[in-house]
Protein backbone atom coordinates (compact mmCIF):
# COMPACT_ATOMS: atom_id res chain seq x y z
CA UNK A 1 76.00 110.80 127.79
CA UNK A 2 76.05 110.41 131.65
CA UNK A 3 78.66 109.09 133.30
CA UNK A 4 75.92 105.66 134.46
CA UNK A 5 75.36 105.36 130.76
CA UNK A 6 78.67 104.83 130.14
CA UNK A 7 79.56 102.98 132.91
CA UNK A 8 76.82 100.56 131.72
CA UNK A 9 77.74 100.33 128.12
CA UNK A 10 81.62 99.29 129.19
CA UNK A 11 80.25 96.89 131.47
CA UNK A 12 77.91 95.61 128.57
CA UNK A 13 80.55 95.04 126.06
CA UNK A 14 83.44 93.59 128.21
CA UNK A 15 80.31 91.28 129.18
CA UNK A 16 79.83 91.30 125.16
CA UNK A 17 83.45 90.24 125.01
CA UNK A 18 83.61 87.53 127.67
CA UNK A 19 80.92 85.84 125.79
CA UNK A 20 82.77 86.08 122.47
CA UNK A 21 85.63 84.38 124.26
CA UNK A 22 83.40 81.93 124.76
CA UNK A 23 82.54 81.01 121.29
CA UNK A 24 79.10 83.40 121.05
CA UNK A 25 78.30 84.58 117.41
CA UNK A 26 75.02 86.85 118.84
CA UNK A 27 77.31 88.24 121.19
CA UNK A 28 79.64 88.81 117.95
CA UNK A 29 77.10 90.21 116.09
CA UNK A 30 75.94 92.81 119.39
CA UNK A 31 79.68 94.17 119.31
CA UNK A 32 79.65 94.53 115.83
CA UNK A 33 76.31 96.26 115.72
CA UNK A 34 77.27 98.27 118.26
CA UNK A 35 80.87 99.58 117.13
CA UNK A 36 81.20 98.89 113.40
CA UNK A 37 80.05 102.40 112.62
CA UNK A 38 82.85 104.23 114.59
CA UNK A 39 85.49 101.89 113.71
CA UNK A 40 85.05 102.09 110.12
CA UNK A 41 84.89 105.96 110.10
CA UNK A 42 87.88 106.09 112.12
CA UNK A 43 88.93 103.60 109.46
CA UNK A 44 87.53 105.48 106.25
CA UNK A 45 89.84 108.97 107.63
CA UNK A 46 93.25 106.55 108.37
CA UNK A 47 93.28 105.25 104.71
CA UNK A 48 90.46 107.21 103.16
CA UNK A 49 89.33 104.58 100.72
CA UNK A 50 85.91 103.09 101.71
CA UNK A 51 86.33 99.73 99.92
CA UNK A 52 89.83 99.12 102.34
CA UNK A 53 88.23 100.43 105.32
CA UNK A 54 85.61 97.84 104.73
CA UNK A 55 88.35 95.12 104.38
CA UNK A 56 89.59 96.81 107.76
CA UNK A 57 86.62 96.62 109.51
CA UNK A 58 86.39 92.81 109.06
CA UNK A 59 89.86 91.92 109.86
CA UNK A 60 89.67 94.22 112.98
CA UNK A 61 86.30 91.95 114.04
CA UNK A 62 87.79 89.06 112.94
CA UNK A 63 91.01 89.59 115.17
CA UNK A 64 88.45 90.42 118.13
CA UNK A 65 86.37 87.10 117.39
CA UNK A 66 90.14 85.31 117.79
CA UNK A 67 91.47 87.20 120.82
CA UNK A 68 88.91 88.14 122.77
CA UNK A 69 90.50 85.63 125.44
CA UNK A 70 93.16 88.00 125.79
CA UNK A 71 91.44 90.94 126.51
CA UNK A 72 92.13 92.11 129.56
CA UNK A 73 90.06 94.58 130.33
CA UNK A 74 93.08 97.50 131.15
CA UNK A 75 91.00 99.77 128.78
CA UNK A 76 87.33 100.02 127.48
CA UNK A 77 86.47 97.98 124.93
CA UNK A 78 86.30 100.79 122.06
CA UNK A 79 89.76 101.68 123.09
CA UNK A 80 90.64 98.25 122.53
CA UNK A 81 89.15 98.10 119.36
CA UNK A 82 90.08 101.04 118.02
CA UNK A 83 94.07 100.28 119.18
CA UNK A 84 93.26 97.23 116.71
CA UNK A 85 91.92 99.32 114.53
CA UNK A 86 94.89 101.72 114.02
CA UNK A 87 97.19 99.08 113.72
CA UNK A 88 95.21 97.40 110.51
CA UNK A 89 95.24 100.77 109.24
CA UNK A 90 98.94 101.96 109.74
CA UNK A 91 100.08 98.59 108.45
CA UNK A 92 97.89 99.37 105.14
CA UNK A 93 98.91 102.62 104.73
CA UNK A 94 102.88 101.45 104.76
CA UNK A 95 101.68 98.29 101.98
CA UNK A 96 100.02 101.43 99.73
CA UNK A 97 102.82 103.77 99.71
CA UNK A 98 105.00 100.55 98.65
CA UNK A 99 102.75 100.50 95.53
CA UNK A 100 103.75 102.02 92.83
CA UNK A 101 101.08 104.09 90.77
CA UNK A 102 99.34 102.01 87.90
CA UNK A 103 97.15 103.30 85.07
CA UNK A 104 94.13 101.78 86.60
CA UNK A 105 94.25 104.34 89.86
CA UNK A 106 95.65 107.06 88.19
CA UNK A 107 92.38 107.42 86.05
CA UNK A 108 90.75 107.23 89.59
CA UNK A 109 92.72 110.58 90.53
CA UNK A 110 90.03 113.49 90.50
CA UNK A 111 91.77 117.23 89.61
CA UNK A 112 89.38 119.42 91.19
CA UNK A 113 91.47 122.75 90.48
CA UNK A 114 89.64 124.02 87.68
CA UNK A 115 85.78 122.50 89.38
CA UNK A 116 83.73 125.63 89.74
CA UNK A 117 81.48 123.90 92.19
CA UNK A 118 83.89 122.99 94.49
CA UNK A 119 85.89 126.34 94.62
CA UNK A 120 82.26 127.37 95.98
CA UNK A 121 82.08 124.68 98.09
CA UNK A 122 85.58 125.82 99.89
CA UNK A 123 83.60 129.17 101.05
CA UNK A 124 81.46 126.41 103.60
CA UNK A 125 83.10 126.49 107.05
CA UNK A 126 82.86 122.51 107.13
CA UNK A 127 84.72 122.61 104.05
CA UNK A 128 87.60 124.35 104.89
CA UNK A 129 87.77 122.70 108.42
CA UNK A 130 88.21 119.07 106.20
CA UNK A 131 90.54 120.87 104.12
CA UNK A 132 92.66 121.99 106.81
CA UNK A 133 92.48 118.62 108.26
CA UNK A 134 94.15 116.86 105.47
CA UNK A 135 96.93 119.49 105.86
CA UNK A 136 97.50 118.58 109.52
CA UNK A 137 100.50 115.63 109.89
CA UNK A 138 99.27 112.34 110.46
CA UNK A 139 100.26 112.47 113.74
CA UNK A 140 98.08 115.61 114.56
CA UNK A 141 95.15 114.64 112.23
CA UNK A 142 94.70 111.34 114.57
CA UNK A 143 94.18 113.35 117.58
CA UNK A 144 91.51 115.18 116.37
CA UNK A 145 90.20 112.36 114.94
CA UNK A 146 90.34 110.57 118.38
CA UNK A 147 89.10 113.28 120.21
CA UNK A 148 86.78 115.57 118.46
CA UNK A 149 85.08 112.52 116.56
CA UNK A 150 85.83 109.76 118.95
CA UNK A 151 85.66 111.32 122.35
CA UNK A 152 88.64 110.15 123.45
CA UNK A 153 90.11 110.74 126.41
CA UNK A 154 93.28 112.11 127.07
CA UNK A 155 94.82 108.36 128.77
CA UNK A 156 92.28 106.59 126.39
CA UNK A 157 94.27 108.77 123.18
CA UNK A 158 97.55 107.79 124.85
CA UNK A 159 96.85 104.31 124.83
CA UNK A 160 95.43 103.78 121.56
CA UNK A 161 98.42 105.67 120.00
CA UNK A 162 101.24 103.75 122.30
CA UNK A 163 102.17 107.32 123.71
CA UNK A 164 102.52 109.28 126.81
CA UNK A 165 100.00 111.08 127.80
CA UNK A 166 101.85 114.36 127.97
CA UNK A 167 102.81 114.11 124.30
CA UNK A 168 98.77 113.70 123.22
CA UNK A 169 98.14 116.70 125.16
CA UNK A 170 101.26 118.38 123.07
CA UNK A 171 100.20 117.01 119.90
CA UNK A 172 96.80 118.16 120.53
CA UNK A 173 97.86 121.93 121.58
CA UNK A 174 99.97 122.03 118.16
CA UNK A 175 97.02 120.42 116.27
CA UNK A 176 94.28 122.81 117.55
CA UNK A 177 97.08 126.05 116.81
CA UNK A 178 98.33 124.86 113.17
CA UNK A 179 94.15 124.68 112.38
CA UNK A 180 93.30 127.73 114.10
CA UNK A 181 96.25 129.21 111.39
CA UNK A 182 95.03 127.40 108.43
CA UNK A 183 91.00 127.82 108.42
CA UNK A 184 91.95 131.72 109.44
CA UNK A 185 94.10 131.96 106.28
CA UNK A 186 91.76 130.25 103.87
């Protein structure tokens, strides 16, 4: 996308965002047209259950509905909402692993060891790439996210995350090396 295209777009949705402020559902609606898609992927590979990433997605517009006064516009608005975003997503990822295992997801549980069709399915390229990305650490699996899927920038990664900037460009070097290892041994 050129750089005016972009340019215009931020402009759009911090405009998008004054008029939320202001009490304007269409304007609401715009932003949410506009970014629900990207959040709730981003979403959907945080907790990787589409029925909570759905919950996420509202709560994430609802928070932007009741705080848009207090955006300040130090950061495009997709940074912003995807800092929001993160947070709603950490914080349900902590409540999940406090649940203990009941019957009811157990029988959810899928053992795919002994599926013919998908031991043929991890000869695709694509496959093996998703593979190795649920073997990254959560910490280097969000970069990737953020930048490969996202197109994050390097500040824009550092904000989102609450980290220096130096340390995304680490995490990302050690992401990039530990995938390079795992889709070569696969």
């Amino acid at each position: 996308m050129p750089a005016t295209a972009v340019t215009v777009e931020a402009s759009t949705d911090i405009h998008l965002v004054n008029r939320i402020a202001a009490g304007d559902k269409l304007a609401m609606q715009a932003l949410f047209g506009r970014h629900r898609t990207g959040t709730y992927r981003w979403l959907l590979r945080m907790v990787h259950n589409k029925a909570l990433a759905e919950d996420l997605l509202s709560e994430v517009f609802l928070d932007v509905w009741r705080q848009a006064d207090r955006f300040e516009e130090r950061s495009s608005v997709s940074t912003w909402l995807m800092s929001i975003a993160r947070f709603k997503a950490l914080s349900a990822r902590r409540r999940r692993t406090e649940c203990e295992l009941t019957e009811e997801t157990e029988g959810t549980l899928v053992d795919t060891a002994n599926d013919p069709e998908a031991a043929l399915q991890e000869k695709n390229r694509s496959e093996l790439l998703r593979e190795a990305l649920t073997q990254l650490s959560p910490e280097h699996r969000e970069i990737i996210d953020l930048v490969y899927y996202h197109e994050k920038s390097i500040s824009e990664c550092a904000e989102i995350l609450g980290i220096p900037a130096a340390t995304v460009k680490t995490r990302m070097f050690y992401a990039r090396k530990r995938l390079a290892e795992l889709v070569k041994d696969a």
